[in-house]
Structures are given as structure tokens and as C-alpha cells.
C-alpha atoms as a PDB file:
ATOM      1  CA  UNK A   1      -5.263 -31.015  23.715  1.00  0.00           C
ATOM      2  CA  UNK A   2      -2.602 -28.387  25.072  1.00  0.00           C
ATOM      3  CA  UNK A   3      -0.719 -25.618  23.132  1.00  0.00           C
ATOM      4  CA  UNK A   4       2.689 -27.093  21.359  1.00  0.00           C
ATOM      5  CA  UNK A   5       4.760 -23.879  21.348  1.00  0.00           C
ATOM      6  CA  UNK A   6       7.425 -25.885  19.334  1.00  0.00           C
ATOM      7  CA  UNK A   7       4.939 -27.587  16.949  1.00  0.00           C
ATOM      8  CA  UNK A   8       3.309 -24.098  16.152  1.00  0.00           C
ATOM      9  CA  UNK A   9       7.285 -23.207  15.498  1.00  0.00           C
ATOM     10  CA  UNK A  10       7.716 -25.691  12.756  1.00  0.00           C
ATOM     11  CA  UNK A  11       4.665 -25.722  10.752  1.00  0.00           C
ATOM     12  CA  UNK A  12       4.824 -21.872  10.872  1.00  0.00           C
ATOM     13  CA  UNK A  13       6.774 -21.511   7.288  1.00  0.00           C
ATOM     14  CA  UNK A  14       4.688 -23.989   5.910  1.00  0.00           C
ATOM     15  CA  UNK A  15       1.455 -21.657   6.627  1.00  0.00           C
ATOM     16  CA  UNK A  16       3.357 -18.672   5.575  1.00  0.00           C
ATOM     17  CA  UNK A  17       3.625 -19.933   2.076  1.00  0.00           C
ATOM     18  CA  UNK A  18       0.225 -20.471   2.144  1.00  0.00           C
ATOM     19  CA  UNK A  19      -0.261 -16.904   3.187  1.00  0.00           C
ATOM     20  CA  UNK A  20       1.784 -16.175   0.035  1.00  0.00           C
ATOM     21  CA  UNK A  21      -0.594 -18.167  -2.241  1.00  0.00           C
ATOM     22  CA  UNK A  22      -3.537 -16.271  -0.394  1.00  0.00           C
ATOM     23  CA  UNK A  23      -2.079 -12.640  -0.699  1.00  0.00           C
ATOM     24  CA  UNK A  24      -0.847 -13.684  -4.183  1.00  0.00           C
ATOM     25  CA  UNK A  25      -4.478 -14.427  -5.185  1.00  0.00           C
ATOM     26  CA  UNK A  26      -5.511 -10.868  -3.273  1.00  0.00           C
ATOM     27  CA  UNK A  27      -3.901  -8.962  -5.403  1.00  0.00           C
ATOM     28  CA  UNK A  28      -4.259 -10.861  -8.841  1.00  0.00           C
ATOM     29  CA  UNK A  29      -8.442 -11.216  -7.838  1.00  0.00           C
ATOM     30  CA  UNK A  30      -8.596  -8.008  -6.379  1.00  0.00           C
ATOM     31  CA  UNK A  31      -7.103  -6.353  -9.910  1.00  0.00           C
ATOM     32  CA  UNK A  32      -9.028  -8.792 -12.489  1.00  0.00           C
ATOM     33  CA  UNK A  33     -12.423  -7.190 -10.281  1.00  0.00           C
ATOM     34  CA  UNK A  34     -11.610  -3.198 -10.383  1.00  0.00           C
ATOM     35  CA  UNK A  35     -11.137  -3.755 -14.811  1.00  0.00           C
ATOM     36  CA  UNK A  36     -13.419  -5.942 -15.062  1.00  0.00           C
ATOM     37  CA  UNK A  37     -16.281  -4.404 -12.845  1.00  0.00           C
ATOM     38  CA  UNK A  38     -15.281  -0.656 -14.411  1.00  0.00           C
ATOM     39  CA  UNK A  39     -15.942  -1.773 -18.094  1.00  0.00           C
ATOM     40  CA  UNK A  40     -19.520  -3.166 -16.591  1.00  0.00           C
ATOM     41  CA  UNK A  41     -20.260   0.160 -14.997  1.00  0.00           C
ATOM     42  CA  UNK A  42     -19.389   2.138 -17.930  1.00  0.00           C
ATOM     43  CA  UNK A  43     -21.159   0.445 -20.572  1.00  0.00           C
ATOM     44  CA  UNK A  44     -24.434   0.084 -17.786  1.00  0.00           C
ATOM     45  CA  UNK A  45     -24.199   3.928 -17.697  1.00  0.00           C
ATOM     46  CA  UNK A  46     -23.922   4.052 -21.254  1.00  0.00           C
ATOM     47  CA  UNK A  47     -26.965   2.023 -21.563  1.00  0.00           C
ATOM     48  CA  UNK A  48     -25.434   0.617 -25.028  1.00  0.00           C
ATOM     49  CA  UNK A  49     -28.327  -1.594 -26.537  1.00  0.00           C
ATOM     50  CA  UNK A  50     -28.312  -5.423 -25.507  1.00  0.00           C
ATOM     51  CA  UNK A  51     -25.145  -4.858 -24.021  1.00  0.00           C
ATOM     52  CA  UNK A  52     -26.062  -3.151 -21.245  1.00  0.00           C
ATOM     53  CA  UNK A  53     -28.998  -5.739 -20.506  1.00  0.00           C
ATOM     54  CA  UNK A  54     -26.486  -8.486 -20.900  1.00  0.00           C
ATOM     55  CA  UNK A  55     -23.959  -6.939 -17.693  1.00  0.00           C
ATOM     56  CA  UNK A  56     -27.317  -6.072 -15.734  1.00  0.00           C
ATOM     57  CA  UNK A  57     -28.000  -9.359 -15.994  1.00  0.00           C
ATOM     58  CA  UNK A  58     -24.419 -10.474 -15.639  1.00  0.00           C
ATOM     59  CA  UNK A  59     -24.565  -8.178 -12.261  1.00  0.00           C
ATOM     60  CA  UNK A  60     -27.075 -10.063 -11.074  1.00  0.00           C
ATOM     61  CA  UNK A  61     -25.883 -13.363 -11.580  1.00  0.00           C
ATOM     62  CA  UNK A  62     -23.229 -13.324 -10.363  1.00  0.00           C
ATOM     63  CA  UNK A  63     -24.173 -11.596  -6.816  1.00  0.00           C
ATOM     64  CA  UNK A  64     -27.415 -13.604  -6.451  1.00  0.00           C
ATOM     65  CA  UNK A  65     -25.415 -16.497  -6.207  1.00  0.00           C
ATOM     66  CA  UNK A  66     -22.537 -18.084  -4.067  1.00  0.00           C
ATOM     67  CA  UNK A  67     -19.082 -17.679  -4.443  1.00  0.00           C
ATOM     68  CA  UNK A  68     -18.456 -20.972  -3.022  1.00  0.00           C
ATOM     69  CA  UNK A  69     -20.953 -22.330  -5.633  1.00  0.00           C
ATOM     70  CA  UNK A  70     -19.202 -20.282  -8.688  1.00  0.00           C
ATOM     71  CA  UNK A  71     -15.710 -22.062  -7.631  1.00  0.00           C
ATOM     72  CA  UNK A  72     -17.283 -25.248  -7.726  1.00  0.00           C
ATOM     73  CA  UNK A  73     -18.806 -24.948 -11.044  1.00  0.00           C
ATOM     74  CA  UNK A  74     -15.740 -23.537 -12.367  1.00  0.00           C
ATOM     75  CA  UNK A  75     -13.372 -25.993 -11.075  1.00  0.00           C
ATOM     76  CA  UNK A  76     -15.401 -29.304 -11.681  1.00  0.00           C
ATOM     77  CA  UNK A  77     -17.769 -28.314 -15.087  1.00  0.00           C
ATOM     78  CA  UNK A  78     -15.410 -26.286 -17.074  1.00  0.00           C
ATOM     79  CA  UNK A  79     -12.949 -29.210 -17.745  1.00  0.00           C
ATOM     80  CA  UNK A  80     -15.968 -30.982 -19.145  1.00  0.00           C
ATOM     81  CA  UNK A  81     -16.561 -28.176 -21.982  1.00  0.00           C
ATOM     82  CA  UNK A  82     -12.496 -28.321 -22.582  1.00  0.00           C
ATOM     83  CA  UNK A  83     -11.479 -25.350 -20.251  1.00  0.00           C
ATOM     84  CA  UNK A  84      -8.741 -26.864 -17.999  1.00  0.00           C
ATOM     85  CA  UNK A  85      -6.830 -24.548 -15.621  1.00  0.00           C
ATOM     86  CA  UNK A  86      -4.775 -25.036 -12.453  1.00  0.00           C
ATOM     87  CA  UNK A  87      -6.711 -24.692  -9.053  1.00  0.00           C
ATOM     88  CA  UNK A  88      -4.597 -21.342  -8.584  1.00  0.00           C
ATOM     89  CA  UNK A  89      -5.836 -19.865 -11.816  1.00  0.00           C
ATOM     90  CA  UNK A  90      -9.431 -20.808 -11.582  1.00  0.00           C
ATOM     91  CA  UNK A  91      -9.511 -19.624  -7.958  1.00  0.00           C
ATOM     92  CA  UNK A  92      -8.200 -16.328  -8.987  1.00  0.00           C
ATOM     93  CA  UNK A  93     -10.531 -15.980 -11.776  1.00  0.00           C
ATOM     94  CA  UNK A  94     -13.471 -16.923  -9.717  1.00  0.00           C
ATOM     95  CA  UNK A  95     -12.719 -14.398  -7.155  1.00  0.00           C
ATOM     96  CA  UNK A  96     -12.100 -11.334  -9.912  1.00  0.00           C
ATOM     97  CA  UNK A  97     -15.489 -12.210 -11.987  1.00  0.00           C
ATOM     98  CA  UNK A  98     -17.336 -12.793  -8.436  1.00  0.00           C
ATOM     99  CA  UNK A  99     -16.493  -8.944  -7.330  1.00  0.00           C
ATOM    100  CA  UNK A 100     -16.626  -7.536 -10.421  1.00  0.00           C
ATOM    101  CA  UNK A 101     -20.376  -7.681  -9.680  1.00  0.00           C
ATOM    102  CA  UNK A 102     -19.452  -5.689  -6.644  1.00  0.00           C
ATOM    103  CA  UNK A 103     -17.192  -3.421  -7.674  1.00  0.00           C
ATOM    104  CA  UNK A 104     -19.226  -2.242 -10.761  1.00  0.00           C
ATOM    105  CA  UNK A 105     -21.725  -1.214  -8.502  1.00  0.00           C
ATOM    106  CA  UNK A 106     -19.561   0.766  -6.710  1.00  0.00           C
ATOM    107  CA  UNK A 107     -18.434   2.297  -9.671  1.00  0.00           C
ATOM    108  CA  UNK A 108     -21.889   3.493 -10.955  1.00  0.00           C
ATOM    109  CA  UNK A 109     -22.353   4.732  -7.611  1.00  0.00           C
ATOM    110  CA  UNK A 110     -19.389   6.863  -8.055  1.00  0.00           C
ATOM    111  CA  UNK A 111     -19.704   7.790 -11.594  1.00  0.00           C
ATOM    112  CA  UNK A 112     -23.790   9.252 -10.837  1.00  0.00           C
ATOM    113  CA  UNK A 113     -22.012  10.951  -8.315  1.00  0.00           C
ATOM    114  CA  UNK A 114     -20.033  13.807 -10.515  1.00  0.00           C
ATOM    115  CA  UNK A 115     -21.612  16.287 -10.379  1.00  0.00           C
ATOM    116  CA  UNK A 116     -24.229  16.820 -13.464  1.00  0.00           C
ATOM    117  CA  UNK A 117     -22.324  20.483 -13.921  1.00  0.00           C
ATOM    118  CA  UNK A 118     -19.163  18.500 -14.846  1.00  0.00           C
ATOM    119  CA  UNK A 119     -21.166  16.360 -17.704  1.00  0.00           C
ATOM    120  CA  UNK A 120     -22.853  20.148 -18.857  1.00  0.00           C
ATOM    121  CA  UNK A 121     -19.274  21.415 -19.118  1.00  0.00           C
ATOM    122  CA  UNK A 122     -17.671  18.589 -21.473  1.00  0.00           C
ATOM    123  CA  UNK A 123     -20.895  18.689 -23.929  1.00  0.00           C
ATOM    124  CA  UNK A 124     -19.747  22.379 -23.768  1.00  0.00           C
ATOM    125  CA  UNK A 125     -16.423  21.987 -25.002  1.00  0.00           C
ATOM    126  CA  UNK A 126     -17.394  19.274 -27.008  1.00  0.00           C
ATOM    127  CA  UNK A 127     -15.057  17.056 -25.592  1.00  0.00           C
ATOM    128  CA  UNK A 128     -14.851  13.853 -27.138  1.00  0.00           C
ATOM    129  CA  UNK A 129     -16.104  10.315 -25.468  1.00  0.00           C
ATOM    130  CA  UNK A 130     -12.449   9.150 -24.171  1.00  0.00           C
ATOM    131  CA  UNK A 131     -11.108  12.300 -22.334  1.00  0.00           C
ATOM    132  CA  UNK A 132     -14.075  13.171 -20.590  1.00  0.00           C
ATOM    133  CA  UNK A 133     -14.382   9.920 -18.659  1.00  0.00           C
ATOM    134  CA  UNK A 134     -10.630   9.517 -18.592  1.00  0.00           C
ATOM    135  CA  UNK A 135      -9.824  12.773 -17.395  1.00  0.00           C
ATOM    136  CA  UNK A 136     -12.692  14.222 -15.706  1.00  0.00           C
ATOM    137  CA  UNK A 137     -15.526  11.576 -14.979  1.00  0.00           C
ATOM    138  CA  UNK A 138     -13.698   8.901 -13.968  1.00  0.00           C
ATOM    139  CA  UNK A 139     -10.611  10.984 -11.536  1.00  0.00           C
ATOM    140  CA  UNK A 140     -13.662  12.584  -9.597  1.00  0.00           C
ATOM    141  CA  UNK A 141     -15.300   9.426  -9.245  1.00  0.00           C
ATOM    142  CA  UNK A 142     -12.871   6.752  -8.258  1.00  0.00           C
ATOM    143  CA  UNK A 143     -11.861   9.036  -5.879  1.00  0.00           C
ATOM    144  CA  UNK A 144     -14.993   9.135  -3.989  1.00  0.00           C
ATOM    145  CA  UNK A 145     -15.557   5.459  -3.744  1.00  0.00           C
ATOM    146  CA  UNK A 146     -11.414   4.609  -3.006  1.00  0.00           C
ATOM    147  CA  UNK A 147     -12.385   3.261   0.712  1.00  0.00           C
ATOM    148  CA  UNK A 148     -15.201   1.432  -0.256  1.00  0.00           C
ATOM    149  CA  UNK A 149     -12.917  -0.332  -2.749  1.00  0.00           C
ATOM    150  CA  UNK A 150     -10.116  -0.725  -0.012  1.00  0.00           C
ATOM    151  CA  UNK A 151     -12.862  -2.412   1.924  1.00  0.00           C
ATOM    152  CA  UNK A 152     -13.686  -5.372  -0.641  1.00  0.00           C
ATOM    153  CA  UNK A 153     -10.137  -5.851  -1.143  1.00  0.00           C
ATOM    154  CA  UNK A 154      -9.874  -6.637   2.479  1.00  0.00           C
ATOM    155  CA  UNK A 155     -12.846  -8.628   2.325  1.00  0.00           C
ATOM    156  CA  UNK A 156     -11.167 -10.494  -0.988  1.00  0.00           C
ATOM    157  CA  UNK A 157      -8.299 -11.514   1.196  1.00  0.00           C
ATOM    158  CA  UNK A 158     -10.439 -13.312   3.475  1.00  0.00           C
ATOM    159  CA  UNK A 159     -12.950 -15.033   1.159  1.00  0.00           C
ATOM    160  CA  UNK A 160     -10.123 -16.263  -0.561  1.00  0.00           C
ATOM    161  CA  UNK A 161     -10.457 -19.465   2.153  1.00  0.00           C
ATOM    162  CA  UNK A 162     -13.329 -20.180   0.003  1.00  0.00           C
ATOM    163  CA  UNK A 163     -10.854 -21.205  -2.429  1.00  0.00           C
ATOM    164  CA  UNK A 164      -9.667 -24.683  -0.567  1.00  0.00           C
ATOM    165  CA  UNK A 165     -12.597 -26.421  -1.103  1.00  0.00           C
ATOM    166  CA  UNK A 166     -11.374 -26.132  -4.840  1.00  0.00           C
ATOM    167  CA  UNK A 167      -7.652 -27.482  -3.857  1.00  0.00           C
ATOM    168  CA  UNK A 168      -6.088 -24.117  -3.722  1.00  0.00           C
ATOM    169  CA  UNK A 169      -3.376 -24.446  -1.178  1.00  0.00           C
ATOM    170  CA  UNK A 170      -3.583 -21.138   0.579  1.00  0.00           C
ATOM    171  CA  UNK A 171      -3.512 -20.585   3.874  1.00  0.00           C
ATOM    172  CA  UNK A 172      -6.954 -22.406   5.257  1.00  0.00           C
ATOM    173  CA  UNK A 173      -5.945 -24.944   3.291  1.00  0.00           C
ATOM    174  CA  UNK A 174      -2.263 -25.859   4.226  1.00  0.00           C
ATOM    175  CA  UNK A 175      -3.644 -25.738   8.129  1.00  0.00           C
ATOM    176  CA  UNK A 176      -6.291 -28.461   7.358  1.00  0.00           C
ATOM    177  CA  UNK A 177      -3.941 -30.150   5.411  1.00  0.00           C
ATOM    178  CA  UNK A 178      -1.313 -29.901   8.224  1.00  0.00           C
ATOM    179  CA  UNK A 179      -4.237 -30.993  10.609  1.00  0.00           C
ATOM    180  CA  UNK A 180      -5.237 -34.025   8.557  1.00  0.00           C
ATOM    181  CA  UNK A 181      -2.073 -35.468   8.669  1.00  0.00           C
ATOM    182  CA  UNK A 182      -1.070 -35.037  11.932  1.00  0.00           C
ATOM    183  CA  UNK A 183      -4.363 -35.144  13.761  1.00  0.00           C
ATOM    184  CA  UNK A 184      -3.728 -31.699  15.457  1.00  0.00           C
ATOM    185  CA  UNK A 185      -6.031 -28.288  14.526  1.00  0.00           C
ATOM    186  CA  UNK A 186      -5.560 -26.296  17.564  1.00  0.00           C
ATOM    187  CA  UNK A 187      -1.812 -24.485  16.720  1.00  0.00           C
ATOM    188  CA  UNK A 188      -2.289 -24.486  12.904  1.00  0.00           C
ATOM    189  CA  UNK A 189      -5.816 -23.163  13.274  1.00  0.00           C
ATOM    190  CA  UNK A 190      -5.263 -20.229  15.365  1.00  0.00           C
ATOM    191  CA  UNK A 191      -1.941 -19.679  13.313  1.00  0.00           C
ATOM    192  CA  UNK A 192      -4.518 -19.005  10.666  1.00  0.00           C
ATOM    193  CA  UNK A 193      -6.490 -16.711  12.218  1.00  0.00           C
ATOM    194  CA  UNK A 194      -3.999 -14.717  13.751  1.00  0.00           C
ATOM    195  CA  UNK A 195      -2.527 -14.218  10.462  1.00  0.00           C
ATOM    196  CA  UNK A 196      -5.141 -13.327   8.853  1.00  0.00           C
ATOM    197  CA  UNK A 197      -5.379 -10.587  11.864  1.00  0.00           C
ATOM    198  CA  UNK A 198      -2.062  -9.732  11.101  1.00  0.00           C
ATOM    199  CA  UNK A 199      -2.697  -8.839   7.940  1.00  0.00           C
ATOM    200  CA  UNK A 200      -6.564  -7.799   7.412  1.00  0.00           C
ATOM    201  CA  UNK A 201      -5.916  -5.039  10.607  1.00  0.00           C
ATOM    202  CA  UNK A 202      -3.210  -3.062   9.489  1.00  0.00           C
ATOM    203  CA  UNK A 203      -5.318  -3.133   5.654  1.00  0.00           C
ATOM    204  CA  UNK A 204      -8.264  -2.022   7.707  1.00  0.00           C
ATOM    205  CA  UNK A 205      -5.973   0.657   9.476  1.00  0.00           C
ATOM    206  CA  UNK A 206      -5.008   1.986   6.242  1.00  0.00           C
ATOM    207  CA  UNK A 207      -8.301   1.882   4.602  1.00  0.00           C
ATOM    208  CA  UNK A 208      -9.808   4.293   7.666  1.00  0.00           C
ATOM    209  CA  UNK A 209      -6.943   6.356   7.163  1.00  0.00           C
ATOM    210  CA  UNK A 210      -7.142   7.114   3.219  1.00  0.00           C
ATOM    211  CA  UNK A 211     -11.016   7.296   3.637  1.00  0.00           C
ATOM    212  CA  UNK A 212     -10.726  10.568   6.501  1.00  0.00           C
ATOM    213  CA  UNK A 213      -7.674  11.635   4.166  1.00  0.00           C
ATOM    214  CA  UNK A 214      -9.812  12.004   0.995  1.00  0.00           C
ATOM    215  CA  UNK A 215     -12.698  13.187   3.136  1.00  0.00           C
ATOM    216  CA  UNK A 216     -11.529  15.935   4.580  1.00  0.00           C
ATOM    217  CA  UNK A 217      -9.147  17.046   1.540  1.00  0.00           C
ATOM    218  CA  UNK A 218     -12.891  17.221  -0.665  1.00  0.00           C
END
């Protein structure tokens, strides 16, 4: 099989739609993972009874098993127990809980990272509960761990593929579906891939960038 320039042409909108679905479920993931995984860092460092067991376990969970696994189970149990959503939705929501795991790590890296002066200081003043993690904990820390959270995002963007086994029609899956039904792979394939490059380099560029910005401005 040969390269089609003029094929590649005319299924090229139809794969950047499904670039929009993908990016679209980037960003909407990508946020439902930094609240969700920030609440599980804070009460783990709180170390609230029961509570805190409950997210270490929830931690665990969730990264000891596969993603591809958690869509399933979302997408084909959940209905059973009365909890319909679109394929969209439940994509999205898989993807958020998924690296909330992640992220919360990466928060309670950042957070033991303040220095323990800063914590001293606030029991000093007797600052209450809310400003000193909204206003001195948390700033210092989220600051430190900015690239590492610019790195799952781009990682986000490409596990969202995951997502067509579950009938999500981003980007993977609008080039299988274009390949299905007319028997050719080759241009809508490497369409894929080279916009995913398109997109996942310049993010990666950025990334780099902010990371030896904040580095050297410490």
C-alpha cells in the first residue's frame, strides 16, 4: 500500500475533530485530577482518622491497577448499578480519578517540601488552618512541583487513546474507524501520530521551559 496524498487530504478534518474530543478531554481530565488529587494530599498530610486510611488506600487502588481496566469497569458495570453516562463523560472521569492517584503524590511531595521553618512561623502567629495552606503552604509548594504536573498533563493527552476502546471518538478512534471502513490504516494512522507530535512537542517545549524558569528564579 502507497501514500494517498489526496486521501490523507480529506479525512484530515475528520481526525481533527477527533483531536478536539482528545484535547477537550485533556483539559477537562487533566483539571478533575489536580482538585481531586490536592484534597487527597491534604487530608493524607493531615492524617485525619479513617479518612486518611481510606485515600491511602484509594491511592493505591487506583495506581496498582490499569487505566484501561478502570474505563472498562466504568463504562460496562456502572450502568448495571444505575449510573449511566455518555462515553465522553465516563472517559473524562476515568482519566481525572486515574491521576488523581498521581497527582496527589506529587502534591505531598511538594507540600513535605516547605520548609519546616515556614510551618514554625504560622504556629507562631497563630495563623488559622485555611490561610496557612492557602497562602503560604500551598504557593511554595505547587510551585516546586509545576513541571512535574506539566509532565502528566502531557502524558494525559496521550493516554487519552485509551479511551476508544470505551467508544470515545477521539482521535485513535476516528482513524480506526476511518480505517475500518475503508480498509486503509497507513495515512490515517500516521495522521495520528504526527498529530499527536504536533501537539505533545511544543507542550513538552513549554514544560522544559517553565521548569528552568522556576528553577533558576528559586
Amino acid at each position: 500500500m502507497t501514500w494517498d496524498t489526496e486521501y490523507a487530504l480529506s479525512i484530515l478534518p475528520r481526525l481533527l475533530r477527533g483531536l478536539l474530543v482528545t484535547i477537550e478531554a485533556t483539559f477537562a481530565g487533566i483539571a478533575i485530577a489536580l482538585v481531586l488529587g490536592l484534597i487527597v494530599a491534604v487530608i493524607r498530610y493531615l492524617r485525619i482518622p479513617i479518612v486518611s486510611h481510606l485515600f491511602t488506600f484509594y491511592v493505591s487502588f487506583v495506581r496498582g491497577t490499569p487505566l484501561l481496566v478502570q474505563a472498562f469497569a466504568a463504562f460496562f458495570i456502572l450502568p448495571d448499578y444505575g449510573i449511566t453516562m455518555s462515553a465522553l463523560l465516563t472517559g473524562i472521569l476515568v482519566v481525572g480519578v486515574n491521576y488523581s492517584a498521581y497527582t496527589a503524590e506529587v502534591y505531598r511531595a511538594g507540600i513535605e517540601d516547605v520548609d519546616k521553618g515556614q510551618w514554625e512561623a504560622t504556629t507562631a502567629l497563630s495563623l488559622p488552618g485555611r490561610p496557612t495552606w492557602t497562602r503560604i503552604i500551598l504557593p511554595q509548594a505547587v510551585r516546586k512541583i509545576i513541571p512535574v504536573l506539566g509532565n502528566y498533563w502531557i502524558q494525559m493527552f496521550k493516554d487519552v487513546a485509551i479511551l476508544s476502546a470505551i467508544t470515545v471518538s477521539e482521535l485513535l478512534y476516528t482513524a480506526q474507524t476511518i480505517g475500518s471502513s475503508d480498509y486503509r490504516y497507513l495515512e490515517p494512522l500516521t495522521l495520528v501520530g504526527l498529530l499527536y507530535l504536533a501537539v505533545s512537542y511544543p507542550a513538552a517545549i513549554i514544560v522544559r521551559r517553565l521548569e528552568r524558569r522556576l528553577a533558576f528564579s528559586r
